[in-house]
C-alpha atoms as a PDB file:
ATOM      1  CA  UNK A   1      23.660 -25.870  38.545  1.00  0.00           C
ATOM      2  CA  UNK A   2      22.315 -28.342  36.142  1.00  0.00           C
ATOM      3  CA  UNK A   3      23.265 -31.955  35.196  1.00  0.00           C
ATOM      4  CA  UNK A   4      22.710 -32.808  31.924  1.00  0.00           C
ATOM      5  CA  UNK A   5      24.108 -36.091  32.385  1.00  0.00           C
ATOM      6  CA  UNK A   6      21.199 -37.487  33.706  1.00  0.00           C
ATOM      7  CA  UNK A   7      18.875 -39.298  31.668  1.00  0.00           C
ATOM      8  CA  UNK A   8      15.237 -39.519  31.434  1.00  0.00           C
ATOM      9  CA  UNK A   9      13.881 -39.763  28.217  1.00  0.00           C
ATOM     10  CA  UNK A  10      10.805 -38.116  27.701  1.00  0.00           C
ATOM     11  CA  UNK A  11       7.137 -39.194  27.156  1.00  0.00           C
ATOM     12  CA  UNK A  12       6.155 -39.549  23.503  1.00  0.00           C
ATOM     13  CA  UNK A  13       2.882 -37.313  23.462  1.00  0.00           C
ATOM     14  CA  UNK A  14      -0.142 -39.556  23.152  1.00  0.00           C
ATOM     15  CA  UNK A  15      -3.635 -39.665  22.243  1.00  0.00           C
ATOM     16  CA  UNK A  16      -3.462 -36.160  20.715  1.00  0.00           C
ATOM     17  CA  UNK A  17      -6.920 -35.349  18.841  1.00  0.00           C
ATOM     18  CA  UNK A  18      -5.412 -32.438  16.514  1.00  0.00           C
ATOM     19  CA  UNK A  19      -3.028 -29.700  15.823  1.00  0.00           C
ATOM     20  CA  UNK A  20      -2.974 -25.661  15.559  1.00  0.00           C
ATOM     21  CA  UNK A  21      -0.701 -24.062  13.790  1.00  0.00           C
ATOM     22  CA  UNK A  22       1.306 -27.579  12.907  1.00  0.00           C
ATOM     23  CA  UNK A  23       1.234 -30.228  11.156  1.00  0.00           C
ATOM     24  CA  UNK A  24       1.180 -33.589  13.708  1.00  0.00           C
ATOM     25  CA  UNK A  25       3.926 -33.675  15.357  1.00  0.00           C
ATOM     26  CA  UNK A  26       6.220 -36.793  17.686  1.00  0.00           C
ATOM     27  CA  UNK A  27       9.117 -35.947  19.897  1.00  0.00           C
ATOM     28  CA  UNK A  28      10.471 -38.862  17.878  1.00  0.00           C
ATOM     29  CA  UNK A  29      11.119 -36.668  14.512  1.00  0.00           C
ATOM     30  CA  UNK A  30      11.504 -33.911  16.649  1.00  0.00           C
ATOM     31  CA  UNK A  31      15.358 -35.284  17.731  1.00  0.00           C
ATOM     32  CA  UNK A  32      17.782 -32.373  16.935  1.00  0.00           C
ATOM     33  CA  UNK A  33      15.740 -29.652  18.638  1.00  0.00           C
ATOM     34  CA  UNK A  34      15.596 -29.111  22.129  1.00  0.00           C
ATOM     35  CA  UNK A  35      11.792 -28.950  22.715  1.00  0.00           C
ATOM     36  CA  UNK A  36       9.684 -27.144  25.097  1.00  0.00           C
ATOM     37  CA  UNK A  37       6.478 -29.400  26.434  1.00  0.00           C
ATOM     38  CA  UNK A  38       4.130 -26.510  27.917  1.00  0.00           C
ATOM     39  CA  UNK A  39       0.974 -28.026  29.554  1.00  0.00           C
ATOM     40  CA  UNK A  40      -1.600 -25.560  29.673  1.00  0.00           C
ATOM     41  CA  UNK A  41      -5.196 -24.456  29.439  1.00  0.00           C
ATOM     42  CA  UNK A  42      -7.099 -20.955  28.186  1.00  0.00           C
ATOM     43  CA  UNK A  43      -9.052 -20.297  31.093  1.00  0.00           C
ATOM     44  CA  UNK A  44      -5.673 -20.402  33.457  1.00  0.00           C
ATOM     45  CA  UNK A  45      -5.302 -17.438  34.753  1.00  0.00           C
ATOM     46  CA  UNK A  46      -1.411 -18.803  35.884  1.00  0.00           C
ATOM     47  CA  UNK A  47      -0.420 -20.366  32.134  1.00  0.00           C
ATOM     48  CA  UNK A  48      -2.035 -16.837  30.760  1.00  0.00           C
ATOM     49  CA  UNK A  49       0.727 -14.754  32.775  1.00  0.00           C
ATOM     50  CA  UNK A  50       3.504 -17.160  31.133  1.00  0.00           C
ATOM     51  CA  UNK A  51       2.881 -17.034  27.898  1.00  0.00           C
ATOM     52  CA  UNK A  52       4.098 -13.828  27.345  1.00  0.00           C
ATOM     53  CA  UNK A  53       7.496 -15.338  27.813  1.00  0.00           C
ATOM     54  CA  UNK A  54       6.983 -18.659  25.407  1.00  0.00           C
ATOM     55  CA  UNK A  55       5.723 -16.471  22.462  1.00  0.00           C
ATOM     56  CA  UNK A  56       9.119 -14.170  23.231  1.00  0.00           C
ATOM     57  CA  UNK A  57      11.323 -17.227  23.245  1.00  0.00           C
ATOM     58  CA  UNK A  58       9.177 -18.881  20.517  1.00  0.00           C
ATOM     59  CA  UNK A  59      10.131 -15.673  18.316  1.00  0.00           C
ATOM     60  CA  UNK A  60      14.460 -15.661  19.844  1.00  0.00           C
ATOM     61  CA  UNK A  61      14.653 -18.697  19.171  1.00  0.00           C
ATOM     62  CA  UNK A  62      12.522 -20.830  17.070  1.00  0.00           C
ATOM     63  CA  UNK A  63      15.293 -20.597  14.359  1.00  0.00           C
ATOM     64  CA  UNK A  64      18.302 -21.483  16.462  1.00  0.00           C
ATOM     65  CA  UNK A  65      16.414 -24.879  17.290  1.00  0.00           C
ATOM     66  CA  UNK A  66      13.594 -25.065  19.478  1.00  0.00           C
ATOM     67  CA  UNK A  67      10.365 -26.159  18.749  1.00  0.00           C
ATOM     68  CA  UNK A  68       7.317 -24.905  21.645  1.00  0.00           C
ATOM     69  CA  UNK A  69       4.705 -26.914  22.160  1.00  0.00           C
ATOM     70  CA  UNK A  70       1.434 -25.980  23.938  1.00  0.00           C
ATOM     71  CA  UNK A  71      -0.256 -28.785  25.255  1.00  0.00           C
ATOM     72  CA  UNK A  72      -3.857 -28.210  26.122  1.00  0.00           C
ATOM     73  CA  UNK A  73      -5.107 -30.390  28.303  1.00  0.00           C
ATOM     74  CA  UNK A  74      -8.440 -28.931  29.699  1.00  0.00           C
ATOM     75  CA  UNK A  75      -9.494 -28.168  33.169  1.00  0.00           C
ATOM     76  CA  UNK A  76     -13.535 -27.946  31.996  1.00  0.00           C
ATOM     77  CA  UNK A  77     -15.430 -29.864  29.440  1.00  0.00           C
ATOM     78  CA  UNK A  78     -15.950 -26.751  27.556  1.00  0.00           C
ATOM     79  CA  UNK A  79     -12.104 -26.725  27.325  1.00  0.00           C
ATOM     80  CA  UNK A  80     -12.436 -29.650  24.943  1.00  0.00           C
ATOM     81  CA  UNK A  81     -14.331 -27.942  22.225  1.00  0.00           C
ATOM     82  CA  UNK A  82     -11.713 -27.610  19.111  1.00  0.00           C
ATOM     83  CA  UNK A  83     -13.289 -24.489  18.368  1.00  0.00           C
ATOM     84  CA  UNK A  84     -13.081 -22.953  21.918  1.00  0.00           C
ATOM     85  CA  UNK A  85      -9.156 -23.493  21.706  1.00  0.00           C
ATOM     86  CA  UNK A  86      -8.688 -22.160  18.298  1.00  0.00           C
ATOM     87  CA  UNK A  87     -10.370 -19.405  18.611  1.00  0.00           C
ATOM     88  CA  UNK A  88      -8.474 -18.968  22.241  1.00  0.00           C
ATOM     89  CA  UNK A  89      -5.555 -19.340  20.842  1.00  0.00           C
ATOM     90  CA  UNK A  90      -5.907 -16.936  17.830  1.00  0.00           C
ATOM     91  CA  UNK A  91      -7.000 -14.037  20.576  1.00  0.00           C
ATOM     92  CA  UNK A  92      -4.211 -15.073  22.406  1.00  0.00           C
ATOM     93  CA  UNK A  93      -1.590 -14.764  19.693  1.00  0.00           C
ATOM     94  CA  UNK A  94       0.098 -17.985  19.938  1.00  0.00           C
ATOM     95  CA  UNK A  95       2.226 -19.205  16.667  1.00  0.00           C
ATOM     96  CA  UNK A  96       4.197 -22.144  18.209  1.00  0.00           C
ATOM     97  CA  UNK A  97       2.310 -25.646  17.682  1.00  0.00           C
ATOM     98  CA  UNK A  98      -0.504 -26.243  20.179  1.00  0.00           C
ATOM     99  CA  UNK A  99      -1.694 -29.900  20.758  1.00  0.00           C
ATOM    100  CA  UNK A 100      -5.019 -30.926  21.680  1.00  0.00           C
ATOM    101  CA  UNK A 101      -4.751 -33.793  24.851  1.00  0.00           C
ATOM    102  CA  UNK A 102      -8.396 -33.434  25.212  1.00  0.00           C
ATOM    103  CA  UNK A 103      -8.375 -36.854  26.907  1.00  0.00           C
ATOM    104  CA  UNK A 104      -5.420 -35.788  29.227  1.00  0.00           C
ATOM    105  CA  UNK A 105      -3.257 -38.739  27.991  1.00  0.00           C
ATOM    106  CA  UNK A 106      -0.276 -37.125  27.591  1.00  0.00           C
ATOM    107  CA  UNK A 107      -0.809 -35.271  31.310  1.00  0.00           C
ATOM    108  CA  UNK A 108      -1.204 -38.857  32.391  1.00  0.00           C
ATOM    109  CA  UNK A 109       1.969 -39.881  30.503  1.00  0.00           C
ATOM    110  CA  UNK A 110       4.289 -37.524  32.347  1.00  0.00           C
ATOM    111  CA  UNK A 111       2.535 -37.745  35.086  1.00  0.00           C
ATOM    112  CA  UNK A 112       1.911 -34.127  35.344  1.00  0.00           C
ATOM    113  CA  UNK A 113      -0.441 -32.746  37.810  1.00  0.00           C
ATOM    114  CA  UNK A 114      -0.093 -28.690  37.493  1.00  0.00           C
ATOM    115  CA  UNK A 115      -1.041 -25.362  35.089  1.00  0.00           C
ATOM    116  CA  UNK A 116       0.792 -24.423  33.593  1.00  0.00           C
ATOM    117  CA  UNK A 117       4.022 -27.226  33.650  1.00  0.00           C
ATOM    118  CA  UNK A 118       7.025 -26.963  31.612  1.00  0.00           C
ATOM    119  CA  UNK A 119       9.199 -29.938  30.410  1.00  0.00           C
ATOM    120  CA  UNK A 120      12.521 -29.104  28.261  1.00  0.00           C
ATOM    121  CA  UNK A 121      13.723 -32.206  25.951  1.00  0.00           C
ATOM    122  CA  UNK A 122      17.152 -31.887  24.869  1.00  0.00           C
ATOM    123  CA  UNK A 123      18.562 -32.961  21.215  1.00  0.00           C
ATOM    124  CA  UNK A 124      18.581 -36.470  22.153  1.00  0.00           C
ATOM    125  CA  UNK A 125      14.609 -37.016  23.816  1.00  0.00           C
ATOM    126  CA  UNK A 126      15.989 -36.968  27.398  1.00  0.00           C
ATOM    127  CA  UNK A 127      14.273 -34.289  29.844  1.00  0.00           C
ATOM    128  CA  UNK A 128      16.400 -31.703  31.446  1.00  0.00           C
ATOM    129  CA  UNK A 129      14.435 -29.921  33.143  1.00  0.00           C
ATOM    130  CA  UNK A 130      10.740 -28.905  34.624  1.00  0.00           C
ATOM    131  CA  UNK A 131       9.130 -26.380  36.021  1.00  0.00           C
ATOM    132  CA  UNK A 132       6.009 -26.314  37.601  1.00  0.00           C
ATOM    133  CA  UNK A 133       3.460 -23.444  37.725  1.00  0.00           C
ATOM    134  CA  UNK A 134       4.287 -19.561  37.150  1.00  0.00           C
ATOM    135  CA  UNK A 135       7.671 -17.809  37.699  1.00  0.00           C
ATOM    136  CA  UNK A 136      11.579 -19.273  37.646  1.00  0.00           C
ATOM    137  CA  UNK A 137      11.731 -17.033  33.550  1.00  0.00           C
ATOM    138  CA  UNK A 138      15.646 -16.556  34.051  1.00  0.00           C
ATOM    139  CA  UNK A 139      16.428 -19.978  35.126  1.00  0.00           C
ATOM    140  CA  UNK A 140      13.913 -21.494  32.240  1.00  0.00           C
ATOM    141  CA  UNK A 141      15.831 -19.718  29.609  1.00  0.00           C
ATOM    142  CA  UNK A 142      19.443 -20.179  30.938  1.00  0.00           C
ATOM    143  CA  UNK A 143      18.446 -24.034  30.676  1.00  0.00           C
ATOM    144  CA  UNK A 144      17.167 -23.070  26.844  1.00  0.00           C
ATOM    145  CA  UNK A 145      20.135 -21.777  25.995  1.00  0.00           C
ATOM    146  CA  UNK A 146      22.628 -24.145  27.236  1.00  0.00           C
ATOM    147  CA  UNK A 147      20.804 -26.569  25.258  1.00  0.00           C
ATOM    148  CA  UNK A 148      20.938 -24.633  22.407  1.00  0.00           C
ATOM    149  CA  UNK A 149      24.551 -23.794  22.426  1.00  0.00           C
ATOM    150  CA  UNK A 150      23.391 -19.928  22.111  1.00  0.00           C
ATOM    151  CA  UNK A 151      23.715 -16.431  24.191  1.00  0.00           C
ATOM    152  CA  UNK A 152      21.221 -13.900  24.066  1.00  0.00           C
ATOM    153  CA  UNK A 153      19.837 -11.414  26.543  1.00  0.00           C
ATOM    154  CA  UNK A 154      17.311 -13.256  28.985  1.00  0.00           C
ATOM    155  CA  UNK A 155      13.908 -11.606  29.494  1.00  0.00           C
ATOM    156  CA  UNK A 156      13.148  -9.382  32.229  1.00  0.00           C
ATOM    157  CA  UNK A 157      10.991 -11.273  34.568  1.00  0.00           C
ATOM    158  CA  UNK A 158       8.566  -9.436  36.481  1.00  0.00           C
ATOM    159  CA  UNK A 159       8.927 -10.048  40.177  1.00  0.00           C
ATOM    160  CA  UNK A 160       5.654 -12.423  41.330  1.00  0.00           C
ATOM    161  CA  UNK A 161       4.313 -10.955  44.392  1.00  0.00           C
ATOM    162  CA  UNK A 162       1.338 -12.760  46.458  1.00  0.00           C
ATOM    163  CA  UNK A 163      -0.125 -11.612  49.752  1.00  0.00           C
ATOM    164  CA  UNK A 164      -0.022 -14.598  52.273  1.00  0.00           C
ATOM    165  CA  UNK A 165      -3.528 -14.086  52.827  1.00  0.00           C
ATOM    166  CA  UNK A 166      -4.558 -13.957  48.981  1.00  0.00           C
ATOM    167  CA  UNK A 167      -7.938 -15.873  47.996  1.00  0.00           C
ATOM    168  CA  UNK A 168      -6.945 -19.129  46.444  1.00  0.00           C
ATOM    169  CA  UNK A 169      -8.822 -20.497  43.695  1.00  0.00           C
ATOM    170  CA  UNK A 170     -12.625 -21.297  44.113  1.00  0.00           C
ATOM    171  CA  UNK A 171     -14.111 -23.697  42.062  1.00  0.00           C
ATOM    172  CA  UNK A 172     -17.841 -23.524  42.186  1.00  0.00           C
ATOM    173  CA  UNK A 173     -18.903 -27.397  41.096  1.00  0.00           C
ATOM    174  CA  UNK A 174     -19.457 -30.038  44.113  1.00  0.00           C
ATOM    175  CA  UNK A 175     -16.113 -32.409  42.913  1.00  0.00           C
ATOM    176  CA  UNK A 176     -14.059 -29.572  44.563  1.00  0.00           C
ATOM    177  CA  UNK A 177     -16.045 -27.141  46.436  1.00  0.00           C
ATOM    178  CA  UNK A 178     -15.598 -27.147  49.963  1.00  0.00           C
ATOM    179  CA  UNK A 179     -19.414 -25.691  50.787  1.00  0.00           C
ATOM    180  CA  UNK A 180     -21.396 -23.159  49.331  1.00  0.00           C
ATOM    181  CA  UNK A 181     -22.450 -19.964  52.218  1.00  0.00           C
ATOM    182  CA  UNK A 182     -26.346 -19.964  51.545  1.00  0.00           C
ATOM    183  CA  UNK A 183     -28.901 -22.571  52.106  1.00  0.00           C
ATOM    184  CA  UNK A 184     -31.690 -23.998  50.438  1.00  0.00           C
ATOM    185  CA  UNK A 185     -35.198 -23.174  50.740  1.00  0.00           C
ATOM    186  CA  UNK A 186     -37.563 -26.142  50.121  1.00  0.00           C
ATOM    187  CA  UNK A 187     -41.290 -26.844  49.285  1.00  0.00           C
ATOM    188  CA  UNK A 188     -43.782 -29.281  47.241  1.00  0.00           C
ATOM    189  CA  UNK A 189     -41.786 -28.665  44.138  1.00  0.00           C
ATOM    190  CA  UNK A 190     -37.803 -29.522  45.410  1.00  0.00           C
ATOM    191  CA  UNK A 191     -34.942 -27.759  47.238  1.00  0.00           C
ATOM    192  CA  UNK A 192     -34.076 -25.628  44.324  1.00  0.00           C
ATOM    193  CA  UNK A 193     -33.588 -22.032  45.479  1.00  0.00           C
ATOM    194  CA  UNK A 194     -30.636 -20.752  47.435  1.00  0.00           C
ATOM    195  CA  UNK A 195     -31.325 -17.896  50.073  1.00  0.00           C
ATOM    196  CA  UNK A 196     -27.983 -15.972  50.637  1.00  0.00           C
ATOM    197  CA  UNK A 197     -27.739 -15.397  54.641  1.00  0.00           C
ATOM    198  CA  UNK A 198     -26.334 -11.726  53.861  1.00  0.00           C
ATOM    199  CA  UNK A 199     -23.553 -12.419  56.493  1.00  0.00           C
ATOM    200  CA  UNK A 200     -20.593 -13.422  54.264  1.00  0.00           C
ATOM    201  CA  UNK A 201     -17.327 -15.285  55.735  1.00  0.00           C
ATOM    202  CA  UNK A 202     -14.029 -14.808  53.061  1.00  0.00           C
ATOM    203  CA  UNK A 203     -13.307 -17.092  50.645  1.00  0.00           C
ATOM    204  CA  UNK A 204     -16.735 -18.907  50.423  1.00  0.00           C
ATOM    205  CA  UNK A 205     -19.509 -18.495  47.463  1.00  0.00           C
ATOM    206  CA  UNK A 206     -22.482 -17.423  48.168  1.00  0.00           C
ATOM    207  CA  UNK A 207     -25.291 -17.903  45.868  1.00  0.00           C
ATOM    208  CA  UNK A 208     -29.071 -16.645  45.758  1.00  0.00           C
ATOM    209  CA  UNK A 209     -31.738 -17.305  42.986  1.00  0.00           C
ATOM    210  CA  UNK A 210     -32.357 -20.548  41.498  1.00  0.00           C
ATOM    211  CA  UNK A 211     -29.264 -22.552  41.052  1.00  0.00           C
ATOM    212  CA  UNK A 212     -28.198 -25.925  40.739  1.00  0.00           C
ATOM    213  CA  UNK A 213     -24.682 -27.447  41.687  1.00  0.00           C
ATOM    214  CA  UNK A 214     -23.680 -29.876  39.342  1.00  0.00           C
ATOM    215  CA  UNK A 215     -19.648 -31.989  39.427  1.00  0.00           C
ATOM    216  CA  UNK A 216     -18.046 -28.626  37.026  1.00  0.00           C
ATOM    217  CA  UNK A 217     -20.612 -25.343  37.999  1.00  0.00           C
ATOM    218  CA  UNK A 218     -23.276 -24.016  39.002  1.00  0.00           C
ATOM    219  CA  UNK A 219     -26.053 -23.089  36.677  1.00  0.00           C
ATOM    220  CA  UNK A 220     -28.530 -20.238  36.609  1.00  0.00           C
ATOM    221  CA  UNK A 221     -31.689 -21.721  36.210  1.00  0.00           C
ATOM    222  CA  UNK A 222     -33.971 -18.666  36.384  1.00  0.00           C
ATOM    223  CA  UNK A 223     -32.590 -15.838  35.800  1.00  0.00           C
ATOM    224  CA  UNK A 224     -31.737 -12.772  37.819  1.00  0.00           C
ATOM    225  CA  UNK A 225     -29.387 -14.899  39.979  1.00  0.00           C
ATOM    226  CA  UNK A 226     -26.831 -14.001  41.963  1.00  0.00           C
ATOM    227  CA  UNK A 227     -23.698 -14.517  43.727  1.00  0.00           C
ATOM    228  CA  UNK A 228     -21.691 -13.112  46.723  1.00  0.00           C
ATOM    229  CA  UNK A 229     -17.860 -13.364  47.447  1.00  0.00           C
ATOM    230  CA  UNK A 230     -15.801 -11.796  49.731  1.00  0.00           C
ATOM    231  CA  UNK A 231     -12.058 -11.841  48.827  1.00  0.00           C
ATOM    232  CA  UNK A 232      -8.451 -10.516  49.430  1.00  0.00           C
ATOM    233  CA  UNK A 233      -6.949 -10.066  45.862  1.00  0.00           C
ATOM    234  CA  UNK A 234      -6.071  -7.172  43.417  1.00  0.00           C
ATOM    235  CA  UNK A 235      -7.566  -9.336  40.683  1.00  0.00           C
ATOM    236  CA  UNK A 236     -10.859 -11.467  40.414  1.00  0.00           C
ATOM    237  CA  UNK A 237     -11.410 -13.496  37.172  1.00  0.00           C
ATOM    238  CA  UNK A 238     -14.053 -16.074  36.984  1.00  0.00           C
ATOM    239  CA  UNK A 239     -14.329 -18.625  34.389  1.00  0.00           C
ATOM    240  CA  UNK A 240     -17.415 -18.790  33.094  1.00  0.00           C
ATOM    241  CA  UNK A 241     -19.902 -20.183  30.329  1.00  0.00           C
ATOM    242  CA  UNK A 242     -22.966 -18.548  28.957  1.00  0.00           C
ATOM    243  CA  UNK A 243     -26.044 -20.492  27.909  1.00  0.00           C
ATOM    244  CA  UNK A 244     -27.635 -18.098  25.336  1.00  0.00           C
ATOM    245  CA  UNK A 245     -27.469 -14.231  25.204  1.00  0.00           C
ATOM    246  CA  UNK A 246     -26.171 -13.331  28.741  1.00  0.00           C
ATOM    247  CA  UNK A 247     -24.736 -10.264  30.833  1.00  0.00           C
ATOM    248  CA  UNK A 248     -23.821  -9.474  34.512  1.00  0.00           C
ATOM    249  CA  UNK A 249     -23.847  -6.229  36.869  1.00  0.00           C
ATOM    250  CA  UNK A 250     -20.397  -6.421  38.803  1.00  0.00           C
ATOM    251  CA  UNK A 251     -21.113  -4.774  42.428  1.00  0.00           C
ATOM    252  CA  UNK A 252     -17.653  -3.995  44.380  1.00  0.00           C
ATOM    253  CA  UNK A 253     -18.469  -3.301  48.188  1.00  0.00           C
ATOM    254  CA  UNK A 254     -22.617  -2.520  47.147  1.00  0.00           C
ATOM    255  CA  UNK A 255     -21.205  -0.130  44.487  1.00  0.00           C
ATOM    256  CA  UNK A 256     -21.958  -1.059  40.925  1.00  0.00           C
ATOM    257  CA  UNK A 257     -18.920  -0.660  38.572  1.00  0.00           C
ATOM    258  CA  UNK A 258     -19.630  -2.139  35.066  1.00  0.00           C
ATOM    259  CA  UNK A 259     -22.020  -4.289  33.296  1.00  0.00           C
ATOM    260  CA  UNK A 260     -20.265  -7.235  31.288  1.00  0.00           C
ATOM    261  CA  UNK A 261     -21.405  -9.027  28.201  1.00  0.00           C
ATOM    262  CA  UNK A 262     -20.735 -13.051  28.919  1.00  0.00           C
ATOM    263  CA  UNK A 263     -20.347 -14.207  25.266  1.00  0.00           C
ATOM    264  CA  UNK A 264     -18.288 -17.224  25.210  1.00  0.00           C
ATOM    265  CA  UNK A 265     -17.033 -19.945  27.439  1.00  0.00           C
ATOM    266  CA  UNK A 266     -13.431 -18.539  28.836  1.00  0.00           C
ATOM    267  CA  UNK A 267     -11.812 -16.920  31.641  1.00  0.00           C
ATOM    268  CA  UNK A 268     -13.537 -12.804  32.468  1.00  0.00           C
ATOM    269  CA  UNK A 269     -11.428 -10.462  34.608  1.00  0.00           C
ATOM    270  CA  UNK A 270     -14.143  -8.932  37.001  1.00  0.00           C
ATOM    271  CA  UNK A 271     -12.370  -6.637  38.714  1.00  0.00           C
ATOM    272  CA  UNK A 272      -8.296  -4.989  39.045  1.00  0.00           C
ATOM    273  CA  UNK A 273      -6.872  -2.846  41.544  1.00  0.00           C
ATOM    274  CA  UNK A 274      -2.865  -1.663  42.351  1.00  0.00           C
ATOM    275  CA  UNK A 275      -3.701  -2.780  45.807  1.00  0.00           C
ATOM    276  CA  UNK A 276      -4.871  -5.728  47.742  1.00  0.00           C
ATOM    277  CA  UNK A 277      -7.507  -5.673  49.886  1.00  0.00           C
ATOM    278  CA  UNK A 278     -11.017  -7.197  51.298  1.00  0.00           C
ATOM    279  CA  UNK A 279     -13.340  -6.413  49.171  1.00  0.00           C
ATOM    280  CA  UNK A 280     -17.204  -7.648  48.451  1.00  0.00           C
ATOM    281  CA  UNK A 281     -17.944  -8.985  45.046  1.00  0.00           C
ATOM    282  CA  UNK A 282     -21.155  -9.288  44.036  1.00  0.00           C
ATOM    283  CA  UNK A 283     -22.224 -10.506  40.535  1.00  0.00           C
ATOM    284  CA  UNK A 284     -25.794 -10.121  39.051  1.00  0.00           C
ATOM    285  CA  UNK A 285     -26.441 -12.674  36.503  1.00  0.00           C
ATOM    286  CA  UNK A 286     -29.230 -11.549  33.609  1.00  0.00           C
ATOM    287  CA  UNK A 287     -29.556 -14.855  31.163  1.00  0.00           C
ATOM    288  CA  UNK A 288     -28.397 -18.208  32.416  1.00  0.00           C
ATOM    289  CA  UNK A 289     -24.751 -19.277  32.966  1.00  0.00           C
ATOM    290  CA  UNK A 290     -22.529 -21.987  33.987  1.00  0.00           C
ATOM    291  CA  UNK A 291     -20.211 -20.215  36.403  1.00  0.00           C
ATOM    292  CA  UNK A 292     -16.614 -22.623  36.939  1.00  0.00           C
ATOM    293  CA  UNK A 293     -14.735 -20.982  38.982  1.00  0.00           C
ATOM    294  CA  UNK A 294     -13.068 -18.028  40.793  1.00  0.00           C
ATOM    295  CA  UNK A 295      -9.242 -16.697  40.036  1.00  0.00           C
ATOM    296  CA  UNK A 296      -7.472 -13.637  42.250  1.00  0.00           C
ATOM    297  CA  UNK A 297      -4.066 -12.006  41.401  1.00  0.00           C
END
């Protein structure tokens, strides 16, 4: 199933700007241990579902030789902030060694291009295997433990089940949004406030209030603001950043549900359900906000 006698010898990690819960660390000194190279990021809804299983096999077996490392190299700017992280990964209950590629250098170094993406390093620096995204638990620790020279009982994996039809990932900034629903209304002053048609298509954001669309977000300029979404998912998070005190009425299908405080730059779960199904979001917006993105499960 697996051939360990190929050899590619892993990427020294580079241009890392600090350490939690470690001391610096090099793969270099790090021969001896098979070592886990997690690329990840807090607001990823995808690397959040796996880390149950890394802080499991962090605890099995940490002491039988392997050595986790979280790298967190950010999707947002706001991902950079050292604080942001640490207190992310406090909340988040991570122990193993989490390295800060703020600059993505050691992305760029093995030439990784997913969220979360895992890279095992045997004893000797080579790579034996990777895995990209969520998923593949059993196979992941059947590789750990070959390299280990252990047996325990695997972890149950929890099946992964996505509707063909699920909403994919929004993002809300103009570097990769594909066109925002409502349009602009104009006059002596600028283009500067978005009129939401009412109408809503799937899949596409529609905003209304005054907004502007900058590379990363959109940002509430005046507040109320708000904006319209119309999705297939049993789970909408959106990543979002507050600028000041802020908080936001969710609407499901015209219904309110909640109100939500928006406290601190990270990832907020807006709505859950068992089942899938098309469903209007809205999302009124009191205090301004940089909103990044949209999630579904």
């Amino acid at each position: 199933m697996f051939d360990f006698d190929v050899k590619v010898k892993a990427a020294e990690l580079r241009g890392i700007k600090g350490w939690i819960n470690s001391k610096p660390l090099s793969l270099e000194e790090l021969k001896g241990k098979v070592v886990l190279v997690d690329f990840w990021t807090y607001t990823c809804i995808n690397c959040l579902r796996s880390l149950p299983y890394l802080k499991r096999w962090h605890e099995k077996y940490a002491k039988k030789g392997l050595v986790i490392i979280g790298v967190h190299s950010p999707e947002f700017t706001f991902e950079k902030d050292v604080e942001n992280v640490k207190k992310a990964v406090k909340e988040l209950g991570i122990e193993y060694p989490v390295a800060l590629d703020s600059d993505m250098k050691t992305w760029h170094a093995y030439d990784n291009h997913y969220w979360p993406a895992k890279f095992i390093i045997d004893r000797e620096g080579f790579v034996q295997f990777v895995h990209f995204g969520e998923g593949n638990y059993a196979q992941t620790e059947m590789v750990l433990q070959i390299l280990l020279g252990t047996k325990m009982k695997p972890e149950k994996e929890e099946h992964l089940s996505y509707m063909f039809d699920q909403s994919r990932e929004t993002y809300t900034g103009f570097t990769r949004n594909f066109g925002l629903g409502s349009g602009l209304a104009c006059d002596d002053k600028g283009c500067n406030i978005y009129i939401d048609p009412g109408d809503h298509a799937s899949n596409i954001i529609y905003p209304h209030g005054q907004w502007t669309q900058e590379s990363e977000y959109l940002e509430l300029k005046k507040t109320p603001g708000k904006l319209s979404y119309r999705f297939n998912a049993r789970e909408v998070n959106m990543i979002m950043e507050p600028l000041g005190k802020a908080k936001a009425d969710i609407f499901i299908n015209e219904k309110k549900t909640r109100t939500i405080e928006i406290d601190a730059p990270g990832m907020y779960t807006i709505f859950t359900d068992k089942k899938y199904g098309e469903r209007e979001l809205s999302v009124i917006f009191h205090g301004k906000v940089r909103v990044y993105a949209y999630t579904f499960g």
